[in-house]
N, C-alpha and C. Protein backbone atom coordinates (compact mmCIF):
# COMPACT_ATOMS: atom_id res chain seq x y z
N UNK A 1 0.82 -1.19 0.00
CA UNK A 1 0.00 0.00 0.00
C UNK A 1 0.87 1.26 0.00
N UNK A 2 1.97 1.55 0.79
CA UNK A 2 3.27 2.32 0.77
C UNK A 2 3.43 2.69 -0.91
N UNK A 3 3.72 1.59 -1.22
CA UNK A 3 4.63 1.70 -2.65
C UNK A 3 3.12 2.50 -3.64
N UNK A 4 2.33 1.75 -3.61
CA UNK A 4 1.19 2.84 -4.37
C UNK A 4 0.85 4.41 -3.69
N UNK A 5 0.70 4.14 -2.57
CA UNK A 5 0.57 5.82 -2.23
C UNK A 5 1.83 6.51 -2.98
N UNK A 6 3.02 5.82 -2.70
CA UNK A 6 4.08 7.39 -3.59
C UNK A 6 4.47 6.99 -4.52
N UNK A 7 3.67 6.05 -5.74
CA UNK A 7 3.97 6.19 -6.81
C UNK A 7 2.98 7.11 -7.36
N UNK A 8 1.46 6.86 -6.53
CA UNK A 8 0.92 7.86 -7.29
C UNK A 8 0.76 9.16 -6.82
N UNK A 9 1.48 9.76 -5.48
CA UNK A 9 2.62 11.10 -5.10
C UNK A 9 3.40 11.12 -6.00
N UNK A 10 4.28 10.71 -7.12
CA UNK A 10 5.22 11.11 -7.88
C UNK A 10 4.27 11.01 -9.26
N UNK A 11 2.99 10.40 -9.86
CA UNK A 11 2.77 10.58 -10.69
C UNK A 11 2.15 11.53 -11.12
N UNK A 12 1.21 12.12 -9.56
CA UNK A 12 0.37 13.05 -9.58
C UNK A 12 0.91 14.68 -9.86
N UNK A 13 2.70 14.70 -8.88
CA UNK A 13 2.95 15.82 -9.29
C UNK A 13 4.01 15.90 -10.61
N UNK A 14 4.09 15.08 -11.42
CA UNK A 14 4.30 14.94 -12.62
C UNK A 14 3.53 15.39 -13.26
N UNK A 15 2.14 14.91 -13.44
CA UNK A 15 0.70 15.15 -14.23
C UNK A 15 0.76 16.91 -14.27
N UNK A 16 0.50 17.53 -12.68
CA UNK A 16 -0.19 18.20 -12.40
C UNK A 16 1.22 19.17 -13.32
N UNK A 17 2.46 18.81 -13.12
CA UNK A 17 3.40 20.13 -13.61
C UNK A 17 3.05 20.16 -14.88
N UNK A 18 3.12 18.90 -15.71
CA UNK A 18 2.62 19.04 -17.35
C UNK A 18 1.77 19.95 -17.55
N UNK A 19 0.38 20.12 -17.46
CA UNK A 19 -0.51 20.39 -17.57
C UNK A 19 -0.48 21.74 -17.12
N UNK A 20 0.40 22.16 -16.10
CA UNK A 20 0.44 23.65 -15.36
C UNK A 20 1.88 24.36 -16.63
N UNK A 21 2.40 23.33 -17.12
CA UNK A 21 3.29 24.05 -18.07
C UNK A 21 2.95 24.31 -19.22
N UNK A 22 1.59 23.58 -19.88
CA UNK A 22 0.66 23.70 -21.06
C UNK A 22 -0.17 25.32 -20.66
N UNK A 23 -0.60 25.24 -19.85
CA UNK A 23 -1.45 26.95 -19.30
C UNK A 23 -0.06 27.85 -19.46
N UNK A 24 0.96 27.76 -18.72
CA UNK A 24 1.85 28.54 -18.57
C UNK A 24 2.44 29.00 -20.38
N UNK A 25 2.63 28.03 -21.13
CA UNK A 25 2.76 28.24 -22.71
C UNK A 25 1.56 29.02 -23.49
N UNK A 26 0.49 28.80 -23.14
CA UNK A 26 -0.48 29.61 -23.51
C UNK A 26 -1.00 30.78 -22.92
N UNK A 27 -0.97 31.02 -21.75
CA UNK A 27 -0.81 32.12 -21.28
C UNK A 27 0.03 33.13 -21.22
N UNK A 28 1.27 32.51 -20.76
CA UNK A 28 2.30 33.92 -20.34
C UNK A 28 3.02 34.03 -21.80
N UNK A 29 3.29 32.91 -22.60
CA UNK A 29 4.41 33.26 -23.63
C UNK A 29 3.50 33.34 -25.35
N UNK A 30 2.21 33.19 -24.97
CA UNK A 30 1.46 33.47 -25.61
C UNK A 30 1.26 32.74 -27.42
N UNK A 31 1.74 31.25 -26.84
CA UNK A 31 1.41 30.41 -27.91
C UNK A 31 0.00 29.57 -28.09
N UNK A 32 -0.30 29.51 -29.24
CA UNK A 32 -2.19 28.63 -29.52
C UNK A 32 -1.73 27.49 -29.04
N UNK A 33 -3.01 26.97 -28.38
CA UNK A 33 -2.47 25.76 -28.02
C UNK A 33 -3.45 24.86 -29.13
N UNK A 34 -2.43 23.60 -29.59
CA UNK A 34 -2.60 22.87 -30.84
C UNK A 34 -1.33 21.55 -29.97
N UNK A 35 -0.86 21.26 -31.37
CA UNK A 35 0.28 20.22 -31.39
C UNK A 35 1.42 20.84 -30.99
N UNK A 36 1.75 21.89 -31.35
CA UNK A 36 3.04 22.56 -31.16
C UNK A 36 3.01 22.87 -29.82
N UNK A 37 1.91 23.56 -29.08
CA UNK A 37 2.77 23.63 -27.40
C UNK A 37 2.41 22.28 -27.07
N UNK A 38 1.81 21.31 -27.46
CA UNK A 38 1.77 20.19 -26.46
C UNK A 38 3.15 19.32 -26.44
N UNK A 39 3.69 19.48 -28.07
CA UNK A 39 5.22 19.02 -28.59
C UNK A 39 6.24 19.62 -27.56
N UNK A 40 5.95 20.96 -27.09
CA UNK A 40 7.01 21.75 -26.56
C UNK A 40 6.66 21.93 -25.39
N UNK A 41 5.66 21.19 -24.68
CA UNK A 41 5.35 21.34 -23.76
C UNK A 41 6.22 20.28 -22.72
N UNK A 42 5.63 19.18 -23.25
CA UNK A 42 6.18 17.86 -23.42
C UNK A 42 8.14 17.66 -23.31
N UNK A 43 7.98 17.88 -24.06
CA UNK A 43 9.51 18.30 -24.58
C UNK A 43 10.28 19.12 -23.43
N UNK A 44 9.81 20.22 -23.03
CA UNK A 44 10.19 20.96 -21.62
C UNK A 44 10.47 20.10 -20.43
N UNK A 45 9.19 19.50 -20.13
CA UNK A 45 9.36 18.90 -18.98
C UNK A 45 9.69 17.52 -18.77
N UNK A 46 9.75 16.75 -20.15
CA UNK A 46 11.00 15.73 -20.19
C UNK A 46 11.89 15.54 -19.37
N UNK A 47 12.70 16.67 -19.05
CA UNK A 47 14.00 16.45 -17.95
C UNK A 47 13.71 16.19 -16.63
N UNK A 48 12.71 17.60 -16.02
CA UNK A 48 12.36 16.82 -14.65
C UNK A 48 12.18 15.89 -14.39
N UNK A 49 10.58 15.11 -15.37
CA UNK A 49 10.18 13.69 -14.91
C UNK A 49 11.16 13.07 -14.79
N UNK A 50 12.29 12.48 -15.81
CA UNK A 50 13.14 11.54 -16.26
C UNK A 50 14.27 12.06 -15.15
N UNK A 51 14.35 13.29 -14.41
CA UNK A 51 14.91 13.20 -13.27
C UNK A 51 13.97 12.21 -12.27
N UNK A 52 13.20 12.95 -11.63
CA UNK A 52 12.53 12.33 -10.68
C UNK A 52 12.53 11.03 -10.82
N UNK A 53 11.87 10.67 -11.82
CA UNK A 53 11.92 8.63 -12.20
C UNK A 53 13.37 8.13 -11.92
N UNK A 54 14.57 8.98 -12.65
CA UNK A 54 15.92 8.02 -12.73
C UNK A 54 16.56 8.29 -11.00
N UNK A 55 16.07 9.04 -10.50
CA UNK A 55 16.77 9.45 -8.91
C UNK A 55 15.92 8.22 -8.15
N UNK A 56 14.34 8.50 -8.13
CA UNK A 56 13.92 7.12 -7.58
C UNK A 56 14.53 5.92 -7.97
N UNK A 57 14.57 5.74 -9.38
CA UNK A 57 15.06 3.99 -9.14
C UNK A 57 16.41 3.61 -8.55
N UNK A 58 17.48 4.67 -8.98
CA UNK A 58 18.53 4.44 -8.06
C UNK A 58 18.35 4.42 -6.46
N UNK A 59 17.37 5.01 -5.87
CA UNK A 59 17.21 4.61 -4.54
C UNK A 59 16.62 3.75 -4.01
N UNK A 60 15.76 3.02 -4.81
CA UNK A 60 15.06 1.63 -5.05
C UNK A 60 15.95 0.63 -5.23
N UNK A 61 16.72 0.65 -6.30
CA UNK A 61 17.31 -0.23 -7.08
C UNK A 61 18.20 -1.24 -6.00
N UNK A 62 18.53 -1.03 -4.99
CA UNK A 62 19.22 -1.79 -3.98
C UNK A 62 17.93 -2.26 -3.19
N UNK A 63 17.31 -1.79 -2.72
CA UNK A 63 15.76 -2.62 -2.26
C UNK A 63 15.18 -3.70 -3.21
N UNK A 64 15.09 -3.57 -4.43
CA UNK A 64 14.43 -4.31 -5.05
C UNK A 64 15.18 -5.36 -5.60
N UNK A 65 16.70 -5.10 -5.76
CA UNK A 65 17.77 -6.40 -6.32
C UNK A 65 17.84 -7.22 -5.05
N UNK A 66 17.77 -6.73 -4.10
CA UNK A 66 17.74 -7.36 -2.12
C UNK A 66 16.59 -8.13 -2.06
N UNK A 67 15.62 -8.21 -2.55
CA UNK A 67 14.16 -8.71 -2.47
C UNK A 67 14.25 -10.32 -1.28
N UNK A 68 15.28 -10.54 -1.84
CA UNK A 68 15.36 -12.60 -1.53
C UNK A 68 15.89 -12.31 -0.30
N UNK A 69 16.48 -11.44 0.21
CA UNK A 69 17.16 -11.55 1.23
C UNK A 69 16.15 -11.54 2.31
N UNK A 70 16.74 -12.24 3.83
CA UNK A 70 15.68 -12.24 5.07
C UNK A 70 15.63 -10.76 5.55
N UNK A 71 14.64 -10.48 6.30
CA UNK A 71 14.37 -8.55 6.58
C UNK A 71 13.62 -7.81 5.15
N UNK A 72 13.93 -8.26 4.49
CA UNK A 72 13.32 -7.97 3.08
C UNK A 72 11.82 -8.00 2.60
N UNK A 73 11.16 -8.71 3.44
CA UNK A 73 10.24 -8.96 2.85
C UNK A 73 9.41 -8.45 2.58
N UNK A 74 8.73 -7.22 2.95
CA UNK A 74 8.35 -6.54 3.15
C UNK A 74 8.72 -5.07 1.93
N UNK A 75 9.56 -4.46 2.40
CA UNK A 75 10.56 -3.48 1.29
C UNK A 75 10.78 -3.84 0.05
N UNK A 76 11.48 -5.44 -0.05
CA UNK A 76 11.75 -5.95 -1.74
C UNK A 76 10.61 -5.70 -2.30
N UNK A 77 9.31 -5.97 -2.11
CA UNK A 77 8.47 -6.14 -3.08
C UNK A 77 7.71 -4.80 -3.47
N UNK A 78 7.76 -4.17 -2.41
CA UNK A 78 7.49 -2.43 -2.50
C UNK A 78 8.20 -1.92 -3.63
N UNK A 79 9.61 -1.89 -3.41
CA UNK A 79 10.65 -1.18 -4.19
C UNK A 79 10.04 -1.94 -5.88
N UNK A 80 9.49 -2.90 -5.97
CA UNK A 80 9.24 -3.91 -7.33
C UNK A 80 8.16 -3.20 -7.64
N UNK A 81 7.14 -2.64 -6.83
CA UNK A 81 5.92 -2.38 -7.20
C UNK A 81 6.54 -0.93 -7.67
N UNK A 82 7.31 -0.27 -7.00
CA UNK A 82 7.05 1.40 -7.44
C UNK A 82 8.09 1.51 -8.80
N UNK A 83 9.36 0.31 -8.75
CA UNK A 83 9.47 0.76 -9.89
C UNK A 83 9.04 0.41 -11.18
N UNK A 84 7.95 -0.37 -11.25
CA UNK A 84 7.30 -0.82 -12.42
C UNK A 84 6.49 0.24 -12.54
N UNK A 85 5.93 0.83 -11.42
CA UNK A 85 4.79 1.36 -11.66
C UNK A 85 5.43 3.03 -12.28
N UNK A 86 6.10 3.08 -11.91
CA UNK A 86 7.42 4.45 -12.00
C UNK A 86 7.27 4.30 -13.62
N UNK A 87 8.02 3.01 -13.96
CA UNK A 87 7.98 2.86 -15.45
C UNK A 87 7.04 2.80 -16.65
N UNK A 88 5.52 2.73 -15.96
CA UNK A 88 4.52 3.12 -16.56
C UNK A 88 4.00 3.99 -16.68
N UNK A 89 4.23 4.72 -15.35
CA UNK A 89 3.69 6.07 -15.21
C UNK A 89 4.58 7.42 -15.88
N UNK A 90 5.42 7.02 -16.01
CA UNK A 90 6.40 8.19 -16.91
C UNK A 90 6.52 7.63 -18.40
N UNK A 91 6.16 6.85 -19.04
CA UNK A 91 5.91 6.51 -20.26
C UNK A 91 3.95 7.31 -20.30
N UNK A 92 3.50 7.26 -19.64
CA UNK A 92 1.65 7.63 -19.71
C UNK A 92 2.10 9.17 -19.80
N UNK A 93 3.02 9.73 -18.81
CA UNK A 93 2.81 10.60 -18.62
C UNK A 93 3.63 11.43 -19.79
N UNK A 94 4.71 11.52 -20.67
CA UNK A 94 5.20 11.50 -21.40
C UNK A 94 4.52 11.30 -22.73
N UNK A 95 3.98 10.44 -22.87
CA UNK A 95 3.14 9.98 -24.35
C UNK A 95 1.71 10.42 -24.37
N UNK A 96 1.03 9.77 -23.14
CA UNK A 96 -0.68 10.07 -23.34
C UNK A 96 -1.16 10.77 -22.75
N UNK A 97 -0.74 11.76 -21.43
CA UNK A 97 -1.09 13.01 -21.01
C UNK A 97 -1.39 14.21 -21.75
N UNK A 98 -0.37 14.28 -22.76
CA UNK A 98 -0.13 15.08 -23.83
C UNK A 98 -1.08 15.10 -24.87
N UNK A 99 -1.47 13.68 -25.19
CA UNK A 99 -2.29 13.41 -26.45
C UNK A 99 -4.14 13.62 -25.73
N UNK A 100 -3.95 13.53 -24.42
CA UNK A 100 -5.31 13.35 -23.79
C UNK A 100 -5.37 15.44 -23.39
N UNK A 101 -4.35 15.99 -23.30
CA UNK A 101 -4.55 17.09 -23.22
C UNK A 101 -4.62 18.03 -24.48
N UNK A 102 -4.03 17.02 -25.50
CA UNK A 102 -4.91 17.95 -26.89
C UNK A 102 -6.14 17.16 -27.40
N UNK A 103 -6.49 16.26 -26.89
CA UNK A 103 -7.69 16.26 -27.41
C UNK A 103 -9.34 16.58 -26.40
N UNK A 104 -9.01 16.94 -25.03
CA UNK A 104 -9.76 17.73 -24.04
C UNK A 104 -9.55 18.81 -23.23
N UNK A 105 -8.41 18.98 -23.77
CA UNK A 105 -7.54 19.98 -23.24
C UNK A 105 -7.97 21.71 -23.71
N UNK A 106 -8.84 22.82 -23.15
CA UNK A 106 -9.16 23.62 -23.51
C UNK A 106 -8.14 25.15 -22.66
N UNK A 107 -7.08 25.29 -22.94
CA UNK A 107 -6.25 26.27 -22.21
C UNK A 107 -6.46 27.57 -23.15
N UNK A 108 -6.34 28.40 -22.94
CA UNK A 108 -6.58 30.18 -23.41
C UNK A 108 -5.79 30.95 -22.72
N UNK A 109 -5.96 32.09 -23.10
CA UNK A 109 -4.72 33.36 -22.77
C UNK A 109 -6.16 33.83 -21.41
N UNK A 110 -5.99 34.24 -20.11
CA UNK A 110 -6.93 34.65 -19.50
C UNK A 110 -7.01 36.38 -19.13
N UNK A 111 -7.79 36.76 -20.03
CA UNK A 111 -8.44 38.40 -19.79
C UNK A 111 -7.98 39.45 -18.36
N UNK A 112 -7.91 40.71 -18.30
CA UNK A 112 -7.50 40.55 -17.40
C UNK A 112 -8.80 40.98 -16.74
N UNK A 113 -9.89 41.47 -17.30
CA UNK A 113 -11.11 41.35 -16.73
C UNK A 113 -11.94 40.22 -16.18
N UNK A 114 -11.01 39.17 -16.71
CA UNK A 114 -11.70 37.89 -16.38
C UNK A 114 -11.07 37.61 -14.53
N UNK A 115 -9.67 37.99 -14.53
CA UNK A 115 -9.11 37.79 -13.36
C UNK A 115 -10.13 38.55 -12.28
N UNK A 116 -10.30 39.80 -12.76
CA UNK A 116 -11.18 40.85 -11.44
C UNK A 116 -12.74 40.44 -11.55
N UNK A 117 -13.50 39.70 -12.34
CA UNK A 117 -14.39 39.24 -11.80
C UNK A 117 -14.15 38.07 -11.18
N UNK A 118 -13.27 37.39 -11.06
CA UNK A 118 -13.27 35.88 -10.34
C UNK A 118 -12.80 36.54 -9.34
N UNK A 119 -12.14 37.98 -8.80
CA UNK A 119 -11.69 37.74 -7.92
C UNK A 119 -12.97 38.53 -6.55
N UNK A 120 -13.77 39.42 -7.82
CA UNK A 120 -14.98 39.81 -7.12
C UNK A 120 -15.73 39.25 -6.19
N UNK A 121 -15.81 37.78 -7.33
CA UNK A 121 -16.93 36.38 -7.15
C UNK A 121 -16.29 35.98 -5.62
N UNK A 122 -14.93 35.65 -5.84
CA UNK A 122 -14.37 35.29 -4.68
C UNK A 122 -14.61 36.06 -3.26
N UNK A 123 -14.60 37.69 -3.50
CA UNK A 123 -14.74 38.39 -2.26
C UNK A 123 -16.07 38.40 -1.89
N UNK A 124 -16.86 38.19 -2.63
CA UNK A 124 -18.57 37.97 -2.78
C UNK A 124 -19.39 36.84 -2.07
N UNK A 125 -18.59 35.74 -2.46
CA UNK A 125 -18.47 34.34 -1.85
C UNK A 125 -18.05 34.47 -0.15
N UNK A 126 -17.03 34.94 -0.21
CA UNK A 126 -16.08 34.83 1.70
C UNK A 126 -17.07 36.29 2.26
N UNK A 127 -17.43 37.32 1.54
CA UNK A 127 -18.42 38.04 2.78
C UNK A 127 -19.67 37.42 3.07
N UNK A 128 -20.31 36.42 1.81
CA UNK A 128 -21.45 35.99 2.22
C UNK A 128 -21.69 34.90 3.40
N UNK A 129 -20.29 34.13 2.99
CA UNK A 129 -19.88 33.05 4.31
C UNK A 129 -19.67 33.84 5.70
N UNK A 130 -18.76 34.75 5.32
CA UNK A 130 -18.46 35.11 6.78
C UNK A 130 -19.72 35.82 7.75
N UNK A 131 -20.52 36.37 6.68
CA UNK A 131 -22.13 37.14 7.53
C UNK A 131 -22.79 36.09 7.93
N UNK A 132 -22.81 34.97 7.55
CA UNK A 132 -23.86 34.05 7.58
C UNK A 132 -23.08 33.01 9.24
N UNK A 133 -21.73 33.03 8.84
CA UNK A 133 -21.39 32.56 10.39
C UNK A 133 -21.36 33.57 11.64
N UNK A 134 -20.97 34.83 11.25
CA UNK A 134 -21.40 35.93 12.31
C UNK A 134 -22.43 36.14 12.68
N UNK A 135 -23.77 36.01 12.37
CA UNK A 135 -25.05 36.25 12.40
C UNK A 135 -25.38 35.29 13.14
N UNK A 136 -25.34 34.51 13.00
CA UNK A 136 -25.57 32.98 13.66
C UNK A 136 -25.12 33.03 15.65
N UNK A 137 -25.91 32.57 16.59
CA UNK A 137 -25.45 32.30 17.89
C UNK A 137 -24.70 31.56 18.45
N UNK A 138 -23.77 31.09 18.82
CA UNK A 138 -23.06 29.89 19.22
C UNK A 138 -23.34 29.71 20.39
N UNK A 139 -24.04 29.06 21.35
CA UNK A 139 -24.38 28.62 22.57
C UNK A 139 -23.87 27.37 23.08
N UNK A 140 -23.04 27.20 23.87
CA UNK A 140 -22.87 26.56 24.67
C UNK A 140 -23.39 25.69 26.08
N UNK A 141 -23.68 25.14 26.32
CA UNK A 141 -24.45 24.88 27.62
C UNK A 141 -23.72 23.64 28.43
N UNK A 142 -23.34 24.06 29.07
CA UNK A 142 -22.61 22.63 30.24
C UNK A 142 -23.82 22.09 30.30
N UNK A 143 -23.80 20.72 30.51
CA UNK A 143 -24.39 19.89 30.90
C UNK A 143 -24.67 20.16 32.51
N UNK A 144 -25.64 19.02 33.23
CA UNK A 144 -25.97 19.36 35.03
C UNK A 144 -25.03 18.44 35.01
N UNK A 145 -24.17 18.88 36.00
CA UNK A 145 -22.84 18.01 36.82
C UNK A 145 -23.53 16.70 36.92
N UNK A 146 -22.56 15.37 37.09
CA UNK A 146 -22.97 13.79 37.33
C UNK A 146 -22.80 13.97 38.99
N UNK A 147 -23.95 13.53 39.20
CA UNK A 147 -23.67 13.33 40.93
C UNK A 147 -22.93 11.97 41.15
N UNK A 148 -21.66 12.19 42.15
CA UNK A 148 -21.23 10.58 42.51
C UNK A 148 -22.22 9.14 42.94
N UNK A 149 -21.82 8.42 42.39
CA UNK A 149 -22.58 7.28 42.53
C UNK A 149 -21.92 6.68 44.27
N UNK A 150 -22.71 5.78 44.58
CA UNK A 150 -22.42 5.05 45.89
C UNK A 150 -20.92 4.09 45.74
N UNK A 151 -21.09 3.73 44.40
CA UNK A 151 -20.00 2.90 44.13
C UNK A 151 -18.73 3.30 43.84
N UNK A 152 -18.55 4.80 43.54
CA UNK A 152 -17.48 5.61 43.47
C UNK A 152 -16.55 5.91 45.11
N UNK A 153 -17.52 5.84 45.92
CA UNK A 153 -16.80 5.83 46.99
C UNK A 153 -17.44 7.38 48.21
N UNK A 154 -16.82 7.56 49.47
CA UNK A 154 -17.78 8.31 50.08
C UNK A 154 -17.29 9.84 49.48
């Protein structure tokens, strides 16, 4: 269970940088997004993943060649699970993230009028919350004290 929780901690913030570097290409440096930023998108963040993946398996790679050994039992098969799963998940993330983000993938340059109404909405949202918990009473009430029982003692 170990070995899946942080493979999919390392796949998730893999995913999430791709996809934050596809907005970042269409937004700040102001390319359409098509094939070409997903090519160069892709292409960018190549190095990190293929960091992250090649630093994990070297720290694996002695856990998981150890597998047979006694004390092992436990760890060997972990280290087996994350780096297979390592090796799938940076091939997905590399090949079909990309292809799944140009074909549902809707990123745009964002307005800057668009920023000050979301941020309106936002201040609009937190005063309506915050009146609605201020307004409200919070009452407390102790309970009537437990009288000692006979069996507690005199």
């Amino acid at each position: 269970m170990v070995g899946f929780v942080t493979l999919f901690g390392i796949t998730m913030r893999n995913s999430t940088m791709m996809v934050s570097h596809f907005e970042h290409l269409v937004e700040h440096e102001g390319m359409a997004w098509g094939v070409e930023a997903a090519l160069r998108g892709a292409s960018e963040r190549l190095v990190p993943i293929l960091m992250t993946a090649i630093v994990t398996v070297l720290g694996l790679l002695p856990l998981a060649i150890g597998s047979g050994e006694r004390g092992r039992e436990i760890e060997g098969p972990m280290a087996v699970v994350i780096l297979r799963g390592l090796v799938t998940s940076t091939v997905l993330n590399l090949l079909v993230l990309p292809t799944l983000a140009l074909r549902y993938g809707r990123f745009e340059v964002v307005r800057e009028t668009d920023i000050v109404d979301r941020a309106t909405l936002s201040y609009v949202f937190c005063s309506l919350v915050a009146e609605e918990y201020s307004s409200q009473e919070y009452r407390y009430q102790a309970e009537a004290p437990i009288a000692p029982s006979s069996a507690d003692g005199p």
